[in-house]
PDB file of N, CA and C in Angstrom:
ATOM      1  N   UNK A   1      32.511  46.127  26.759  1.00  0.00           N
ATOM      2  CA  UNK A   1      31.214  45.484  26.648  1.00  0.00           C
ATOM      3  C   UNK A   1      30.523  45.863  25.336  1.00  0.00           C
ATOM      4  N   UNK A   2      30.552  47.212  24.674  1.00  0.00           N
ATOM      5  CA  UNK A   2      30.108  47.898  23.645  1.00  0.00           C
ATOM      6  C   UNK A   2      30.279  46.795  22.413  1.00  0.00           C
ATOM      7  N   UNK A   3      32.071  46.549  22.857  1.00  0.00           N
ATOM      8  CA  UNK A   3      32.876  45.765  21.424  1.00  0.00           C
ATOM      9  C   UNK A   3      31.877  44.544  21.384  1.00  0.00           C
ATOM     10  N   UNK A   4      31.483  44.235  22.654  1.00  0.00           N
ATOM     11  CA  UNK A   4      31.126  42.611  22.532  1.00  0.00           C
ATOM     12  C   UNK A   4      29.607  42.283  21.857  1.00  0.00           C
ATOM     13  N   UNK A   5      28.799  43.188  22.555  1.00  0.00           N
ATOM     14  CA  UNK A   5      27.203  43.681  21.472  1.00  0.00           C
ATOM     15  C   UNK A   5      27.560  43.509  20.572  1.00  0.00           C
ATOM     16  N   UNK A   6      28.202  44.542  19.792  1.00  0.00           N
ATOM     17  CA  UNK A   6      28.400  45.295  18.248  1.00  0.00           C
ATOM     18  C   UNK A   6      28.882  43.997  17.454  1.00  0.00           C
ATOM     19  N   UNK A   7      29.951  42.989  18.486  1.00  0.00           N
ATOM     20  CA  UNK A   7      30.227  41.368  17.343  1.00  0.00           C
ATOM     21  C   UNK A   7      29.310  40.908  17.219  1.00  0.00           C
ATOM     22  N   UNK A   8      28.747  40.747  18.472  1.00  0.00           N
ATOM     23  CA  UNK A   8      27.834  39.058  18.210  1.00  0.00           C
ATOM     24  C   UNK A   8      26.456  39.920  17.228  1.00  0.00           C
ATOM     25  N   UNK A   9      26.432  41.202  17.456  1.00  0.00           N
ATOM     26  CA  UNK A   9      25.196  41.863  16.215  1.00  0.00           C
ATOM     27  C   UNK A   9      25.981  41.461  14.679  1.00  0.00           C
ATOM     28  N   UNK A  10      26.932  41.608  14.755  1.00  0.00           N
ATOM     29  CA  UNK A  10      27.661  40.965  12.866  1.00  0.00           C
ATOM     30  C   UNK A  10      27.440  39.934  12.974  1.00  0.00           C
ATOM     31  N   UNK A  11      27.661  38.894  13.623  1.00  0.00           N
ATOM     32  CA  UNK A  11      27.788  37.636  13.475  1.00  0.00           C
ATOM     33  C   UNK A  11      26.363  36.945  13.433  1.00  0.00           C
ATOM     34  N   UNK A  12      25.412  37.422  14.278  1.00  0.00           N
ATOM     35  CA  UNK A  12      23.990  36.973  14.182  1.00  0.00           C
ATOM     36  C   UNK A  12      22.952  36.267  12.823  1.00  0.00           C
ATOM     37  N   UNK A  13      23.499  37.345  11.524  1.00  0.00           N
ATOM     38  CA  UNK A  13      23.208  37.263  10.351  1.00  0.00           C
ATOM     39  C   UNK A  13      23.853  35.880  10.120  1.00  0.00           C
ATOM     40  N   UNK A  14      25.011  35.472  10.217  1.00  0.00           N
ATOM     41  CA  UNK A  14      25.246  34.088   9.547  1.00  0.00           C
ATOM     42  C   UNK A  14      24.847  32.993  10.500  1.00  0.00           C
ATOM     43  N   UNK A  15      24.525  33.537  11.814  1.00  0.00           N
ATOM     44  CA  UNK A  15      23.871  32.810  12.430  1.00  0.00           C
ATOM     45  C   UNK A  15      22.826  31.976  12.053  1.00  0.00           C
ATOM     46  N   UNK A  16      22.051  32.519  11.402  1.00  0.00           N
ATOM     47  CA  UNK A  16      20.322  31.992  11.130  1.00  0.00           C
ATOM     48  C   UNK A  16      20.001  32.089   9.574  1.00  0.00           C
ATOM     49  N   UNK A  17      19.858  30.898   9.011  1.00  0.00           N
ATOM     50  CA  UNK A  17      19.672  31.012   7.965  1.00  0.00           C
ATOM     51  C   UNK A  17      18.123  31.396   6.912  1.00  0.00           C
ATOM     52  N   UNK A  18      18.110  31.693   6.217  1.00  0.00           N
ATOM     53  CA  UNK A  18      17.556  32.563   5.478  1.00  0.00           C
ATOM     54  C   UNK A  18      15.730  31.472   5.095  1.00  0.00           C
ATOM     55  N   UNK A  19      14.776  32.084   5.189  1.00  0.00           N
ATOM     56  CA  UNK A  19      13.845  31.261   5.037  1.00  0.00           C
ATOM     57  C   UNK A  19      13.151  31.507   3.759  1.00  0.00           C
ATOM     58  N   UNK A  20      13.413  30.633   3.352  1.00  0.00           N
ATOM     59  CA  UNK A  20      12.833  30.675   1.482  1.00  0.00           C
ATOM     60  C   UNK A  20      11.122  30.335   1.572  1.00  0.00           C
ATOM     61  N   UNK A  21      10.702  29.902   2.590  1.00  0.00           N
ATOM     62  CA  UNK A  21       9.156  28.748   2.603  1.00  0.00           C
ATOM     63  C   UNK A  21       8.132  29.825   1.517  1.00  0.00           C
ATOM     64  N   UNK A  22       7.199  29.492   0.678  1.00  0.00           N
ATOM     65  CA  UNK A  22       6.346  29.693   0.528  1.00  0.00           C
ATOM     66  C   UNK A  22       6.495  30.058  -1.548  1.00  0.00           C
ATOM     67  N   UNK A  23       6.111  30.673  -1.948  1.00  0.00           N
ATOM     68  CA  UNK A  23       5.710  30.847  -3.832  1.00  0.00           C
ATOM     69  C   UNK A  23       6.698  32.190  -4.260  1.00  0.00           C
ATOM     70  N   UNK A  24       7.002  31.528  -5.515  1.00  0.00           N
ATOM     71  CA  UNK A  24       8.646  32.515  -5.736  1.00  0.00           C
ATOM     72  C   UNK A  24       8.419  32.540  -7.108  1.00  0.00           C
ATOM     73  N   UNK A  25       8.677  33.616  -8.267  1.00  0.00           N
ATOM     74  CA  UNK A  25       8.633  33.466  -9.398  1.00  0.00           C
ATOM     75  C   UNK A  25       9.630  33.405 -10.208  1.00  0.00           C
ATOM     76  N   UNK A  26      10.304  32.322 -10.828  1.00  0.00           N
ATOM     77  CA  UNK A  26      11.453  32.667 -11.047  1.00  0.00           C
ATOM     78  C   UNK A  26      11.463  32.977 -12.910  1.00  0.00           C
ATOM     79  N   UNK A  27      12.696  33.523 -13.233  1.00  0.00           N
ATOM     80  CA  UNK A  27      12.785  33.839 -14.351  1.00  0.00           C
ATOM     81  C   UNK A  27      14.605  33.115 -14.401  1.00  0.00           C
ATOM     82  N   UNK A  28      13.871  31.787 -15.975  1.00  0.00           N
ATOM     83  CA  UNK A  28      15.510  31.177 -16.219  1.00  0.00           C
ATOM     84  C   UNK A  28      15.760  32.066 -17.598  1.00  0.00           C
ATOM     85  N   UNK A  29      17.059  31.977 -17.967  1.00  0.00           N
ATOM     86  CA  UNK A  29      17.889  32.068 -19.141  1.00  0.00           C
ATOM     87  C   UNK A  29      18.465  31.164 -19.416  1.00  0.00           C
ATOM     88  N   UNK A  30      18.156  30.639 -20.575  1.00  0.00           N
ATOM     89  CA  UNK A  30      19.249  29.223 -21.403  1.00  0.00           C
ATOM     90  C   UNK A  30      19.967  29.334 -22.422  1.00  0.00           C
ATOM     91  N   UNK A  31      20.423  28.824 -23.238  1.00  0.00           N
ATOM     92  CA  UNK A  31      21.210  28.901 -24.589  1.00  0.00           C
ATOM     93  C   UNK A  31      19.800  28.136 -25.309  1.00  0.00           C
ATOM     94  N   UNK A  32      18.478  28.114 -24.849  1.00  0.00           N
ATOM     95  CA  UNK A  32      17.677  27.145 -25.637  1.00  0.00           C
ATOM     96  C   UNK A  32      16.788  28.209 -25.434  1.00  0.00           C
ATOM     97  N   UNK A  33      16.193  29.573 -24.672  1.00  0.00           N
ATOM     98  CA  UNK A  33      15.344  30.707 -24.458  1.00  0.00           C
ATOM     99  C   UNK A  33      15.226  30.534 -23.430  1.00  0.00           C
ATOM    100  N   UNK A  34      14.192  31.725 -22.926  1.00  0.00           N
ATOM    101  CA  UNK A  34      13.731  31.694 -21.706  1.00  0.00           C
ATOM    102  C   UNK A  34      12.685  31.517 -21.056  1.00  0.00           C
ATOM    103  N   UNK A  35      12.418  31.317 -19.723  1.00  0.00           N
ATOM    104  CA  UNK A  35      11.456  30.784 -19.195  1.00  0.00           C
ATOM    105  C   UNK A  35      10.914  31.316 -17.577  1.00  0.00           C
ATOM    106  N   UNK A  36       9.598  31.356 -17.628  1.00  0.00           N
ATOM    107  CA  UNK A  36       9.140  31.859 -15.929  1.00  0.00           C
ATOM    108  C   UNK A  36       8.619  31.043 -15.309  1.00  0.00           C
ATOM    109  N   UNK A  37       9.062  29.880 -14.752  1.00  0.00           N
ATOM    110  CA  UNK A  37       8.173  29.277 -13.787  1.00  0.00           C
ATOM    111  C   UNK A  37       7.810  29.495 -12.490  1.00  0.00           C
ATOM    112  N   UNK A  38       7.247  28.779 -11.867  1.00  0.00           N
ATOM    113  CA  UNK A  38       6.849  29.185 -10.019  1.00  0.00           C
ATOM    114  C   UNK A  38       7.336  28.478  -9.354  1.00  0.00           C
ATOM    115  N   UNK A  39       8.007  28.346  -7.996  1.00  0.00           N
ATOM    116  CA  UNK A  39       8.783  27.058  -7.430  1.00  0.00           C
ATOM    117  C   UNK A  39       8.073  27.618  -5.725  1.00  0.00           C
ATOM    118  N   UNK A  40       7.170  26.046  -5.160  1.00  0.00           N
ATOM    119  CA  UNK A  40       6.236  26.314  -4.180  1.00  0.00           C
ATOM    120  C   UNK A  40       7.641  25.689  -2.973  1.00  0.00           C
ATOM    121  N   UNK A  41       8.164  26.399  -2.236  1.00  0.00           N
ATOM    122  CA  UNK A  41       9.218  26.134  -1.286  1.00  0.00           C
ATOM    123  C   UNK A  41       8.763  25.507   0.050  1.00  0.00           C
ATOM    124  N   UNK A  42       9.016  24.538   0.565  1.00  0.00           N
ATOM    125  CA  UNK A  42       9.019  24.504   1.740  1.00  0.00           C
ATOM    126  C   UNK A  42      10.161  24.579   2.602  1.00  0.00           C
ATOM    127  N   UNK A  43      10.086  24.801   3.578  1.00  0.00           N
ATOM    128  CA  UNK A  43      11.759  24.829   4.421  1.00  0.00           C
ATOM    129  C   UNK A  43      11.334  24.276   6.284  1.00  0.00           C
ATOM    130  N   UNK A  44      12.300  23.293   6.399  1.00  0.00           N
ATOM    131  CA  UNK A  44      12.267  23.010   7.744  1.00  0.00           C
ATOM    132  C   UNK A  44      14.234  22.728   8.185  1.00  0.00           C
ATOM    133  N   UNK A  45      14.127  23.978   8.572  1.00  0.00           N
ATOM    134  CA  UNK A  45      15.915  23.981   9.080  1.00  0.00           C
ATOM    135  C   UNK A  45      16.663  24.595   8.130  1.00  0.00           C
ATOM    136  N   UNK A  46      17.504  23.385   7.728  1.00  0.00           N
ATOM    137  CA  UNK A  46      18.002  23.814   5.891  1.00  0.00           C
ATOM    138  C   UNK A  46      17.774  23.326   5.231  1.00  0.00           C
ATOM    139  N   UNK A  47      17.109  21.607   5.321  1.00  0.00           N
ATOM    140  CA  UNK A  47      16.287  21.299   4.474  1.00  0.00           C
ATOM    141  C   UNK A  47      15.275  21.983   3.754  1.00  0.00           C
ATOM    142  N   UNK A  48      15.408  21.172   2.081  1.00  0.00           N
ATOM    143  CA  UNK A  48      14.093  22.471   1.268  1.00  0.00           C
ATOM    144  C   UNK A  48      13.357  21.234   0.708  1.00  0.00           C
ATOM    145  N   UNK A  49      12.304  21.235   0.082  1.00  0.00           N
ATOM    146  CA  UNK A  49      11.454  20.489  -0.326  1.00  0.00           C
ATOM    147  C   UNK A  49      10.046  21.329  -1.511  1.00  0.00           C
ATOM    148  N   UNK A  50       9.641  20.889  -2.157  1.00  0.00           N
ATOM    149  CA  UNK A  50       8.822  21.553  -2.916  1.00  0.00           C
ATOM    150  C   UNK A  50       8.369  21.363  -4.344  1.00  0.00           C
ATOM    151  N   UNK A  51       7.587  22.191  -5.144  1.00  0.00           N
ATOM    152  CA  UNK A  51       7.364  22.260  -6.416  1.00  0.00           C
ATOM    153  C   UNK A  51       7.905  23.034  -7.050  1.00  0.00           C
ATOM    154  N   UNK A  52       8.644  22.426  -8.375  1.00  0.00           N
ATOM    155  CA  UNK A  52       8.660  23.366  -9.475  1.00  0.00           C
ATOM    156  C   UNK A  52       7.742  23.086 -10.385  1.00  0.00           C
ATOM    157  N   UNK A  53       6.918  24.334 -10.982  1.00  0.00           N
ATOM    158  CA  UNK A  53       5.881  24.528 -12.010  1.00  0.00           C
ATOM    159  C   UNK A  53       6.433  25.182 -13.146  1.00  0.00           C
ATOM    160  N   UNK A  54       6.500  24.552 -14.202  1.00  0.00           N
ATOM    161  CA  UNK A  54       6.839  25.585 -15.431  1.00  0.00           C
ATOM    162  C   UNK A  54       5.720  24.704 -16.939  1.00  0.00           C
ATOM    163  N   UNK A  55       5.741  25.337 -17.848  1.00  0.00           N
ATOM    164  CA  UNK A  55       5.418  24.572 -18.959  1.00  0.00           C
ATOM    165  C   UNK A  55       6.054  23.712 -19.608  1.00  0.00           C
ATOM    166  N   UNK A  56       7.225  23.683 -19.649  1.00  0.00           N
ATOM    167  CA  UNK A  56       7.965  22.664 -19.718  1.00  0.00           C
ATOM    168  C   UNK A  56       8.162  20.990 -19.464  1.00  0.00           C
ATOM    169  N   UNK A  57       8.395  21.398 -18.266  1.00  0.00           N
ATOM    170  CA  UNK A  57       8.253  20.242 -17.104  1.00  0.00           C
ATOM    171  C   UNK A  57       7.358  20.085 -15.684  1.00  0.00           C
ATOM    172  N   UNK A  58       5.870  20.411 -16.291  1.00  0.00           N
ATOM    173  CA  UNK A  58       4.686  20.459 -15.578  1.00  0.00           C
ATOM    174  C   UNK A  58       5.114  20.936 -14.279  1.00  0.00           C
ATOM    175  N   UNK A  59       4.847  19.763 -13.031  1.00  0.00           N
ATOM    176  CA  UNK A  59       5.069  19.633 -11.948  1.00  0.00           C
ATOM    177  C   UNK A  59       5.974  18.751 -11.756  1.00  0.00           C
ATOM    178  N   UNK A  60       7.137  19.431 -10.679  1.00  0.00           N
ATOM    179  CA  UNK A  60       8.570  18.280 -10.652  1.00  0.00           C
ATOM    180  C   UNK A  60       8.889  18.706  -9.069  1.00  0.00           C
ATOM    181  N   UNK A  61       8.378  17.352  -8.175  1.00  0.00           N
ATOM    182  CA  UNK A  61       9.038  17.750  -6.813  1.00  0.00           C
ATOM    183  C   UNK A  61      10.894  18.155  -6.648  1.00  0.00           C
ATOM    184  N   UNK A  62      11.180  19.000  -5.880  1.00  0.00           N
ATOM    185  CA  UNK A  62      12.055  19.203  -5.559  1.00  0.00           C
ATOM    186  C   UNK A  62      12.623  19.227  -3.685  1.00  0.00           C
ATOM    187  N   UNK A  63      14.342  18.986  -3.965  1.00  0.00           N
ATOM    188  CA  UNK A  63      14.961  18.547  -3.136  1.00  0.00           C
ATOM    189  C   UNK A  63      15.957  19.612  -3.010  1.00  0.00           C
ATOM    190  N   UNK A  64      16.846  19.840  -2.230  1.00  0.00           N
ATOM    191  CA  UNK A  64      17.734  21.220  -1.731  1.00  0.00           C
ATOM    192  C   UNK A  64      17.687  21.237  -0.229  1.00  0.00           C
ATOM    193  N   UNK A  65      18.610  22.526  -0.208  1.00  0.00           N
ATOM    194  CA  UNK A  65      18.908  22.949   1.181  1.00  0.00           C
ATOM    195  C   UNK A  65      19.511  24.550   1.149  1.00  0.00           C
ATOM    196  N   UNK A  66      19.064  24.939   2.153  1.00  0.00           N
ATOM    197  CA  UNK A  66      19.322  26.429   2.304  1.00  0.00           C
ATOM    198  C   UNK A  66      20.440  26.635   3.377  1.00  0.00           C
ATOM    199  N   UNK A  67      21.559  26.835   3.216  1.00  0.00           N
ATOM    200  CA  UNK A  67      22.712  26.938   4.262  1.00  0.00           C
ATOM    201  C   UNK A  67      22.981  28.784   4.142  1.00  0.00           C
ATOM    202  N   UNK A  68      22.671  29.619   5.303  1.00  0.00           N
ATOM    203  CA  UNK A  68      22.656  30.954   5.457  1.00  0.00           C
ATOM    204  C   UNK A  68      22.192  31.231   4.243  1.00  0.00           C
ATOM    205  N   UNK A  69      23.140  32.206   3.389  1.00  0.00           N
ATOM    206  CA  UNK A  69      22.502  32.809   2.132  1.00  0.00           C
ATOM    207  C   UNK A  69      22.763  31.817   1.106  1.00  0.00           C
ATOM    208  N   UNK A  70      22.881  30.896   0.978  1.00  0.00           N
ATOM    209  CA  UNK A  70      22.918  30.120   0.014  1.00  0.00           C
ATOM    210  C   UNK A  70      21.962  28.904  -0.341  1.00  0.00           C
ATOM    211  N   UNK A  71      21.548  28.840  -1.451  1.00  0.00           N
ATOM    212  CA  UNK A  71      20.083  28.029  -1.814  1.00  0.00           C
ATOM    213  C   UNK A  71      20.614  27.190  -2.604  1.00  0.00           C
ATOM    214  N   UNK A  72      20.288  25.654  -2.612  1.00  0.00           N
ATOM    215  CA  UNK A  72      20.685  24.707  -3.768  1.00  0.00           C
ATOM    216  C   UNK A  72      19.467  23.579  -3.688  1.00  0.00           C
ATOM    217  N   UNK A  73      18.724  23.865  -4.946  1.00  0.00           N
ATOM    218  CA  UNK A  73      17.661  22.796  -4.670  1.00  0.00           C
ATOM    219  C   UNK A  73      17.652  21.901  -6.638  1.00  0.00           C
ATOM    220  N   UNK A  74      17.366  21.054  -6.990  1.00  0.00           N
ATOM    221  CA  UNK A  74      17.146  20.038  -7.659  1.00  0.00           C
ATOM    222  C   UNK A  74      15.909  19.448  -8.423  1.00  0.00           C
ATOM    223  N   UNK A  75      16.125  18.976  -9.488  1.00  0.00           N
ATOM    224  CA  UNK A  75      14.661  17.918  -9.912  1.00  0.00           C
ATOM    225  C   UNK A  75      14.998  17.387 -11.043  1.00  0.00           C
ATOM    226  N   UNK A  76      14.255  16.087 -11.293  1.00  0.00           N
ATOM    227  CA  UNK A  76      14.391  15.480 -12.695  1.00  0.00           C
ATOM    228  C   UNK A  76      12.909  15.984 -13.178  1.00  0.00           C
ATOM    229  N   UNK A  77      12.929  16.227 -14.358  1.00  0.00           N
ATOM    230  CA  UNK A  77      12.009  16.762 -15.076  1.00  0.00           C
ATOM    231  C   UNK A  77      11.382  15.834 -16.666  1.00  0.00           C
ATOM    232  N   UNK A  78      10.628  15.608 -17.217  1.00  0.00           N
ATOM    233  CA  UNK A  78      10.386  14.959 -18.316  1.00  0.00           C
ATOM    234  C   UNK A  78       9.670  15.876 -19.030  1.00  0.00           C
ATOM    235  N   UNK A  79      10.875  16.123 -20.291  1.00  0.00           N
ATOM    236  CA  UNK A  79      10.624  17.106 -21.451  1.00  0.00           C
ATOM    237  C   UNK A  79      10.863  16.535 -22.405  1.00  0.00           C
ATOM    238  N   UNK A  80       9.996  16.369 -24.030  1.00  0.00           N
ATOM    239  CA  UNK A  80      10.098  15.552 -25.369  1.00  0.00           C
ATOM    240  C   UNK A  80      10.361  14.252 -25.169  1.00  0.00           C
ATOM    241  N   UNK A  81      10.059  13.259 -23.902  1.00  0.00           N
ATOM    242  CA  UNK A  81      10.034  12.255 -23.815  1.00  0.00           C
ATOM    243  C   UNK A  81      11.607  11.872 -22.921  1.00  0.00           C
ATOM    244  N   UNK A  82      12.071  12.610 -22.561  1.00  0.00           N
ATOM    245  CA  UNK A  82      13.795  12.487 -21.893  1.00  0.00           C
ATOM    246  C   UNK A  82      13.589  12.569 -20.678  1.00  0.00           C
ATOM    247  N   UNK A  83      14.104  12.461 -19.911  1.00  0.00           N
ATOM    248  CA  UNK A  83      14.149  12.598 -18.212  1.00  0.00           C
ATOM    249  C   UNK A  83      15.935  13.409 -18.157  1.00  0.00           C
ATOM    250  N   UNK A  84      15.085  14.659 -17.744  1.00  0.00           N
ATOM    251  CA  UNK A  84      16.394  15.917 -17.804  1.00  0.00           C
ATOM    252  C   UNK A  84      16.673  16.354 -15.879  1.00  0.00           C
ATOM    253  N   UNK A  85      18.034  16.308 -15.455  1.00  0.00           N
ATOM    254  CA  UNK A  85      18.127  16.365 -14.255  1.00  0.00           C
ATOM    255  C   UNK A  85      18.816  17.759 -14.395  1.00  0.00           C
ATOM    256  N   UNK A  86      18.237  18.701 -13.177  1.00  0.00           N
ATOM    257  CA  UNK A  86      18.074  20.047 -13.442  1.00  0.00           C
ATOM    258  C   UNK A  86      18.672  20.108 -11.860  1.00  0.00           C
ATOM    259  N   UNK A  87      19.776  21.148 -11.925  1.00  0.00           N
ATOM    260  CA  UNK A  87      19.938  21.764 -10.351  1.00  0.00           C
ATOM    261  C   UNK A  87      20.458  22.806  -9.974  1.00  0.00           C
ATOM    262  N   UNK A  88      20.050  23.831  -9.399  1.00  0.00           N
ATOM    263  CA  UNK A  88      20.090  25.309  -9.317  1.00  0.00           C
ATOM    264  C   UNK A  88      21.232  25.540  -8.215  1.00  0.00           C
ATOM    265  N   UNK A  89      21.618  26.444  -7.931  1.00  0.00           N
ATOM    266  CA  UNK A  89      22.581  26.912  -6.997  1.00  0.00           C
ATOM    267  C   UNK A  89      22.161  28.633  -6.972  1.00  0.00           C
ATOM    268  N   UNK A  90      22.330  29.422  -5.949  1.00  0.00           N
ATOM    269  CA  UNK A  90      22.528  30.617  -5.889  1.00  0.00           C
ATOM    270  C   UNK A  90      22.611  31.682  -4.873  1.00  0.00           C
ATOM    271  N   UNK A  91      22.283  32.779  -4.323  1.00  0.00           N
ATOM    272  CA  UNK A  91      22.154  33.290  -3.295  1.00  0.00           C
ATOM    273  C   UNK A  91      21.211  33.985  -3.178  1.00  0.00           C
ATOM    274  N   UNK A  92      20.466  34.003  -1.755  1.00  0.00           N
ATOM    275  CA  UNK A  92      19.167  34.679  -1.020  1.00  0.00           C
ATOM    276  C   UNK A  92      19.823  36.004  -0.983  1.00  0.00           C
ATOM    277  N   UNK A  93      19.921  36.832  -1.472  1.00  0.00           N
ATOM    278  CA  UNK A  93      20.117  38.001  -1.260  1.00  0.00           C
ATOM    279  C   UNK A  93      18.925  39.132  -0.493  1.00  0.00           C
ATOM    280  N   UNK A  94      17.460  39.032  -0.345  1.00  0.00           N
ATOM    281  CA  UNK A  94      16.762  39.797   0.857  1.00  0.00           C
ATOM    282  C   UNK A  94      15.175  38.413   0.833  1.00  0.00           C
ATOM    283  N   UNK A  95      14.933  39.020   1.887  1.00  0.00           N
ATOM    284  CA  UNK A  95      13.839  38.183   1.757  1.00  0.00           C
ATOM    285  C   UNK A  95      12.708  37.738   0.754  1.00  0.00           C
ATOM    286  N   UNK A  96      13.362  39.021  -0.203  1.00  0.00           N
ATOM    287  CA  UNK A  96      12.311  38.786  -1.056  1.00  0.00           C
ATOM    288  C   UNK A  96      12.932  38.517  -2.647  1.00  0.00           C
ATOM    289  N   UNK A  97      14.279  38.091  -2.676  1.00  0.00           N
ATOM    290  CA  UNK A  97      14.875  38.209  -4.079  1.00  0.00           C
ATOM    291  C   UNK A  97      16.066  36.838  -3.542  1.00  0.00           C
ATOM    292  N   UNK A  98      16.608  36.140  -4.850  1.00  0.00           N
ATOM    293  CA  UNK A  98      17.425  35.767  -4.765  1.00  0.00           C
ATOM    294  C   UNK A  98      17.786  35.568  -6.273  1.00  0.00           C
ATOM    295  N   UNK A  99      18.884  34.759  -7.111  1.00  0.00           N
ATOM    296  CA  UNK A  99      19.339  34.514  -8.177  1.00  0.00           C
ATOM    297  C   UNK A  99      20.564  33.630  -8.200  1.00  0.00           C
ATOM    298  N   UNK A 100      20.869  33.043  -9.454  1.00  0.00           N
ATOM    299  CA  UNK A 100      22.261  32.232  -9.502  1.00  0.00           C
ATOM    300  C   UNK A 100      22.705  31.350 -10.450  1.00  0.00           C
ATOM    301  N   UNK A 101      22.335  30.449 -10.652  1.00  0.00           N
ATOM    302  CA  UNK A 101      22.812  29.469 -11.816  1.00  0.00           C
ATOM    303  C   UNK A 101      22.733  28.279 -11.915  1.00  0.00           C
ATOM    304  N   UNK A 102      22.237  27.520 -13.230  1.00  0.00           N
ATOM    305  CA  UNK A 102      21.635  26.249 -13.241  1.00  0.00           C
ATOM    306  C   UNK A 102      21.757  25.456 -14.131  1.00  0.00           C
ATOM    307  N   UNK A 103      22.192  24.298 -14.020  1.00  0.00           N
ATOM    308  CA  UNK A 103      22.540  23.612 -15.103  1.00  0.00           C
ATOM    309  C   UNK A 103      21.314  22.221 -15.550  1.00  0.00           C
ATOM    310  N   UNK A 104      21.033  22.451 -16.533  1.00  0.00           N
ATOM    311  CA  UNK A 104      20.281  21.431 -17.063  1.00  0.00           C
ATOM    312  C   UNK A 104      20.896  20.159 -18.074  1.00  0.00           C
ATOM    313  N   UNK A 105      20.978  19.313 -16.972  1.00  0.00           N
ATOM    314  CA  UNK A 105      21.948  18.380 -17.393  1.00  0.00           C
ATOM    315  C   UNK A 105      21.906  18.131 -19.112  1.00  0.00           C
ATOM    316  N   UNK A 106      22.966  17.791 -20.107  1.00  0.00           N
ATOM    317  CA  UNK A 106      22.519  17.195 -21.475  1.00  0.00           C
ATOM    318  C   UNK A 106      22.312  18.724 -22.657  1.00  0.00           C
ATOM    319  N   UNK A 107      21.846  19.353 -21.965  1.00  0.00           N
ATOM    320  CA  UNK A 107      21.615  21.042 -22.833  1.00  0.00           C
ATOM    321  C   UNK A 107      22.467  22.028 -22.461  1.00  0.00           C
ATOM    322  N   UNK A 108      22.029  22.542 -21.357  1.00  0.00           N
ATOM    323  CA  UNK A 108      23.207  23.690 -20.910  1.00  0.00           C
ATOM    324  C   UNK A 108      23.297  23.795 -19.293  1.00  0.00           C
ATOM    325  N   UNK A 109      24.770  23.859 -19.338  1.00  0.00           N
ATOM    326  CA  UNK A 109      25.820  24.083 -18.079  1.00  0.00           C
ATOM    327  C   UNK A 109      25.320  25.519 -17.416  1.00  0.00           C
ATOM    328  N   UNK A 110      24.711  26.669 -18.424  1.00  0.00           N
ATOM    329  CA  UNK A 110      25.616  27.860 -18.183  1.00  0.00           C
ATOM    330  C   UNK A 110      23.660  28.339 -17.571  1.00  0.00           C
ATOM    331  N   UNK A 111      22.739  28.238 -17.439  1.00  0.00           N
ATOM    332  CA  UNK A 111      21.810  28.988 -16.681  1.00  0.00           C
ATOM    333  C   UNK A 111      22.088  29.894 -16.155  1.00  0.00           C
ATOM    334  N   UNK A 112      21.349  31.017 -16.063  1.00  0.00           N
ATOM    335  CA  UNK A 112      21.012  31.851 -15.237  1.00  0.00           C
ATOM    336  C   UNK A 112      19.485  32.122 -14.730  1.00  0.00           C
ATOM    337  N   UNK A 113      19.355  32.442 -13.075  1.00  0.00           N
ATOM    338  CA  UNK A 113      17.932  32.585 -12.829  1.00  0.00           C
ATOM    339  C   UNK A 113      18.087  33.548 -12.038  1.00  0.00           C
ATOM    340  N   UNK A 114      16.911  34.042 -11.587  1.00  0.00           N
ATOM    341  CA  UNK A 114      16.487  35.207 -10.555  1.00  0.00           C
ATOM    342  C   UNK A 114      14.718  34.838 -10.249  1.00  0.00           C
ATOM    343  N   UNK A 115      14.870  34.795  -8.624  1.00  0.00           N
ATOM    344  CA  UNK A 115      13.323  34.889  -8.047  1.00  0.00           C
ATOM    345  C   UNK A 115      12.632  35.784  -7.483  1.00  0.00           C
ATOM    346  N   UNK A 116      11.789  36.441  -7.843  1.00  0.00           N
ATOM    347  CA  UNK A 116      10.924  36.602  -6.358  1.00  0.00           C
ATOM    348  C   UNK A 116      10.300  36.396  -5.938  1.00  0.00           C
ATOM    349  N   UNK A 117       9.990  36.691  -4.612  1.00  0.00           N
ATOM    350  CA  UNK A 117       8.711  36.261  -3.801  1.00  0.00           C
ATOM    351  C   UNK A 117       7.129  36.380  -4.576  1.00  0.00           C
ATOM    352  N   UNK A 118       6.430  35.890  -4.273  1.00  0.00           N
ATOM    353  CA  UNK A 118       5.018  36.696  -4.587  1.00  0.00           C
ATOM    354  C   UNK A 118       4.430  36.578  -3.220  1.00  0.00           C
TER     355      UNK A 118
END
């Protein structure tokens, strides 16, 4: 009976996936510099929904989904007159941190980001 607790306690974690909802600060890296914007999350299930804020690309709703530890959310953005399609990938690593990689379509493949909560 011990064995059977002690699984379903490992397994629980991939059970339930990770809740991103609410204001995150993220910090990108590009081959073009870097940048801190704020991304306002919502989450219902694994659906994600929300704002990204940066100087860049003002305000740009976003689209994603959170499957356990893994986050992938999206946006088209309008920078110097272009419409740039931007989409992140990475992992929730605690409730209050995550990071991963992002490609901004047309500039660079190779992003890197990291969030946290506020």
């Amino acid at each position: 009976m011990l064995k059977l607790i002690c699984a379903l306690m490992l397994c629980m974690p991939l059970a339930f996936a990770a809740d991103v909802s609410g204001k995150w600060q993220v910090t990108v890296e590009t081959s073009q510099g870097s940048g801190s914007p704020t991304v306002d999350f919502q989450q219902q299930g694994e659906k994600l929904t929300g704002t990204f804020h940066s100087q860049l690309f003002g305000d740009a709703k976003i689209t994603g989904s959170v499957k356990e530890n893994t986050i992938e959310f999206g946006f088209e953005g309008e920078a110097g007159g272009q419409t740039i399609k931007v989409s992140y990938q990475g992992t929730i690593e605690s409730p209050t941190a995550m990071k991963g990689t992002a490609v901004y379509a047309g500039f660079d493949d190779k992003a890197t980001w990291s969030a946290t909560r506020k």
